[in-house]
Protein backbone atom coordinates (compact mmCIF):
# COMPACT_ATOMS: atom_id res chain seq x y z
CA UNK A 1 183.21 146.33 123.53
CA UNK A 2 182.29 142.93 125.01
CA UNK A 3 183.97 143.96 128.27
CA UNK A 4 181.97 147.81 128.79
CA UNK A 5 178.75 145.42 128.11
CA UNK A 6 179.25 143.21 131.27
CA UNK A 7 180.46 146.56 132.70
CA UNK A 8 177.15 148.28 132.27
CA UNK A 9 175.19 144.97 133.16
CA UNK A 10 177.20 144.60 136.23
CA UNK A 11 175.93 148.16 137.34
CA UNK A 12 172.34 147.94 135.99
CA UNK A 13 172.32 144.89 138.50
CA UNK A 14 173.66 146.50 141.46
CA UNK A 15 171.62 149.83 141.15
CA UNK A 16 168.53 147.44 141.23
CA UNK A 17 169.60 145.11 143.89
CA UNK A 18 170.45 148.43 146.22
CA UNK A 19 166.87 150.22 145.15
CA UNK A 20 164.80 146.88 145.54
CA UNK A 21 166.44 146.85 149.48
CA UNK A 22 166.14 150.33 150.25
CA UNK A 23 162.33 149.84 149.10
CA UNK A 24 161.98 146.82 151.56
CA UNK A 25 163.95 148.62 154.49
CA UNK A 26 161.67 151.92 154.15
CA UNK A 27 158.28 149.16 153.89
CA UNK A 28 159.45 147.76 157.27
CA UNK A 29 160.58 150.72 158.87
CA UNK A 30 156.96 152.47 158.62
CA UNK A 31 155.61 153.37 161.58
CA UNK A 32 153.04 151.30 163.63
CA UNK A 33 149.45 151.49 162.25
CA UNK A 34 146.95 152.43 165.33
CA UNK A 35 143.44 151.09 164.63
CA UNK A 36 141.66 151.97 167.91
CA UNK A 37 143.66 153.98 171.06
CA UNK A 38 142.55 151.26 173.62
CA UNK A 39 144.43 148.27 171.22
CA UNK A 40 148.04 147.31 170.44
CA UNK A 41 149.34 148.98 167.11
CA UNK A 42 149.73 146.72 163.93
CA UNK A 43 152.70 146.65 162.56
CA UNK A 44 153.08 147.39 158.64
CA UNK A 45 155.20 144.85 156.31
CA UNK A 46 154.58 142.03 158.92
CA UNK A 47 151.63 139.27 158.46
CA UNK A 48 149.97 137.61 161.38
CA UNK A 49 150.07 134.70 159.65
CA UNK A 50 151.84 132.52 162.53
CA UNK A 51 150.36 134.12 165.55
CA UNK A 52 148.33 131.74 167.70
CA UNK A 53 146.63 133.55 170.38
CA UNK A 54 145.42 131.75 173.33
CA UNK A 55 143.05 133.15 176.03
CA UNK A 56 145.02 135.76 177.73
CA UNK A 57 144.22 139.43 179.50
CA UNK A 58 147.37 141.61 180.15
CA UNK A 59 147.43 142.98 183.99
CA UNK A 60 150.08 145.31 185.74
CA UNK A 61 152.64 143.98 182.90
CA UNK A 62 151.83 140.44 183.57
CA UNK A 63 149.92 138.07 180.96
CA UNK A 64 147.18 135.82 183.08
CA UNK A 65 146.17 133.03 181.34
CA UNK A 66 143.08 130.94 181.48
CA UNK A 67 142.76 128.70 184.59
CA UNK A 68 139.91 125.69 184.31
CA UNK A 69 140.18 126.13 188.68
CA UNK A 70 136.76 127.57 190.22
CA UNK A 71 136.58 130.44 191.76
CA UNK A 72 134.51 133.82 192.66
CA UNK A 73 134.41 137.32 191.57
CA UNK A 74 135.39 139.78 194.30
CA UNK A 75 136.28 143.53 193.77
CA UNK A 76 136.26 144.91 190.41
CA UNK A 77 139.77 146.23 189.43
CA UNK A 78 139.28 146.73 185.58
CA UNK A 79 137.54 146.49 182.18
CA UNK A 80 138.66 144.72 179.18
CA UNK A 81 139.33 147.70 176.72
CA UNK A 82 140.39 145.47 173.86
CA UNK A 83 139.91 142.26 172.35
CA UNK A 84 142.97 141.51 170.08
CA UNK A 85 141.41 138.94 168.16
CA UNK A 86 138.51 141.44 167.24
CA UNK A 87 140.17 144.55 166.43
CA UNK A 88 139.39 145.70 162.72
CA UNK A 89 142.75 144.02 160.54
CA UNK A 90 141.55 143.45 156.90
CA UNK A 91 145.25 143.59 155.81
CA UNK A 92 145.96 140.81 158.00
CA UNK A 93 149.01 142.82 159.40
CA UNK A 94 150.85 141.20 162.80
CA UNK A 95 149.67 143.15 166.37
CA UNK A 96 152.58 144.59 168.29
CA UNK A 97 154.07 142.20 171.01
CA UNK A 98 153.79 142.87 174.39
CA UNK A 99 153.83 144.81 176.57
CA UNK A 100 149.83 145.71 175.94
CA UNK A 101 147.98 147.76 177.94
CA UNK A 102 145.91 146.88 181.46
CA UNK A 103 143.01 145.37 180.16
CA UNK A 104 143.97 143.99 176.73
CA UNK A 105 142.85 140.78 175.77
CA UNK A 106 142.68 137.83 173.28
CA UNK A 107 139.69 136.38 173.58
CA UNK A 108 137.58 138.47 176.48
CA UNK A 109 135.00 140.81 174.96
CA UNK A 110 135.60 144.67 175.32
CA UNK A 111 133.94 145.57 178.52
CA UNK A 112 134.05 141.95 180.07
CA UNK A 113 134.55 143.51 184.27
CA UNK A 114 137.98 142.29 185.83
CA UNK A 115 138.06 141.84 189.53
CA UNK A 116 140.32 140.54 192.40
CA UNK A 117 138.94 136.66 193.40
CA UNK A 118 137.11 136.72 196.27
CA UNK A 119 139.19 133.89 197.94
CA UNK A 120 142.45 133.89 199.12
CA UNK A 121 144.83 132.94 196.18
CA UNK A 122 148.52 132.63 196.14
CA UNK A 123 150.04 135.15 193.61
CA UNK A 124 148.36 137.23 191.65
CA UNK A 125 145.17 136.18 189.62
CA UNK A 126 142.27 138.04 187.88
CA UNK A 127 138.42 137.13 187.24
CA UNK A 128 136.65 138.13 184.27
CA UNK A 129 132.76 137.97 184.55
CA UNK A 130 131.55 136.83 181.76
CA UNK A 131 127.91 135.31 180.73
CA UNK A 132 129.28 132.04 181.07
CA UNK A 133 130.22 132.89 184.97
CA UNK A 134 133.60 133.70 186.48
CA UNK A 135 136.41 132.89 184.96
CA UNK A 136 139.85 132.80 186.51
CA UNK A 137 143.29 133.64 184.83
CA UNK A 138 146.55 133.37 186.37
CA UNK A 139 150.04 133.42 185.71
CA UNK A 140 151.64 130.75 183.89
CA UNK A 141 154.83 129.71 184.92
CA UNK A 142 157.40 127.73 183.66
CA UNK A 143 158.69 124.54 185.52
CA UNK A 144 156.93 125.74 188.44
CA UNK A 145 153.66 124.96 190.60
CA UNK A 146 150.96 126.97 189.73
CA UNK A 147 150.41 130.10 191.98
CA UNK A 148 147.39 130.90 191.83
């Protein structure tokens, strides 16, 4: 009797350990959540928790980041169509890594202009115009000089 006890418990155990991780793997297999068409999706059963988002714009699959250099705003190339940082999240759910779309950024407001610099710059390199003035972002790279 003893033995079909720890039999049965052995079971009940299992069937709850396999049900409690097919839950989990069907939560994180949902598909993306789209708040607005111009932003990355969020991604359900994920928390954004860790994500530490500095001042970035995404352009022609390359993230330019803020650059404290001067410079001028030449020919306009672009809009900022979203602002990760401000896109509607009240579940607090992680955004989808990149690649985001031209135009997507962390900190530039939606509809901040993007245009060439008006100087000569080595590599590529945006300018948002922004109420503050112009502000340049360029690639970073690693163990490198700067090129832009």
């Amino acid at each position: 009797m003893r033995g079909r006890v720890l039999v049965v418990l052995v079971l009940v155990v299992t069937v709850a350990v396999i049900v409690a991780s097919t839950v989990s793997f069907v939560r994180q297999r949902q598909a993306p959540v789209v708040v607005d068409a111009s932003c990355p999706a969020l991604l359900p059963g994920t928390s954004n928790a860790t994500d530490d988002y500095g001042d970035v714009v995404e352009w022609r699959g390359k993230s330019l980041w803020r650059s404290e250099q001067r410079t001028t705003a030449g020919e306009q190339v672009g809009v900022v169509g979203c602002t990760v940082t401000s896109m509607p999240n009240p579940d607090g759910l992680r955004v989808a890594q990149l690649p985001w779309a031209d135009g997507t950024a962390t900190v530039l407001e939606r509809g901040t202009t993007l245009h060439l610099p008006r100087e000569d710059r080595e590599g590529p390199a945006l300018v948002a115009r922004t109420a503050d003035g112009d502000v340049l972002y360029c690639p970073d790279v690693v163990d490198a000089p700067p090129t832009c």
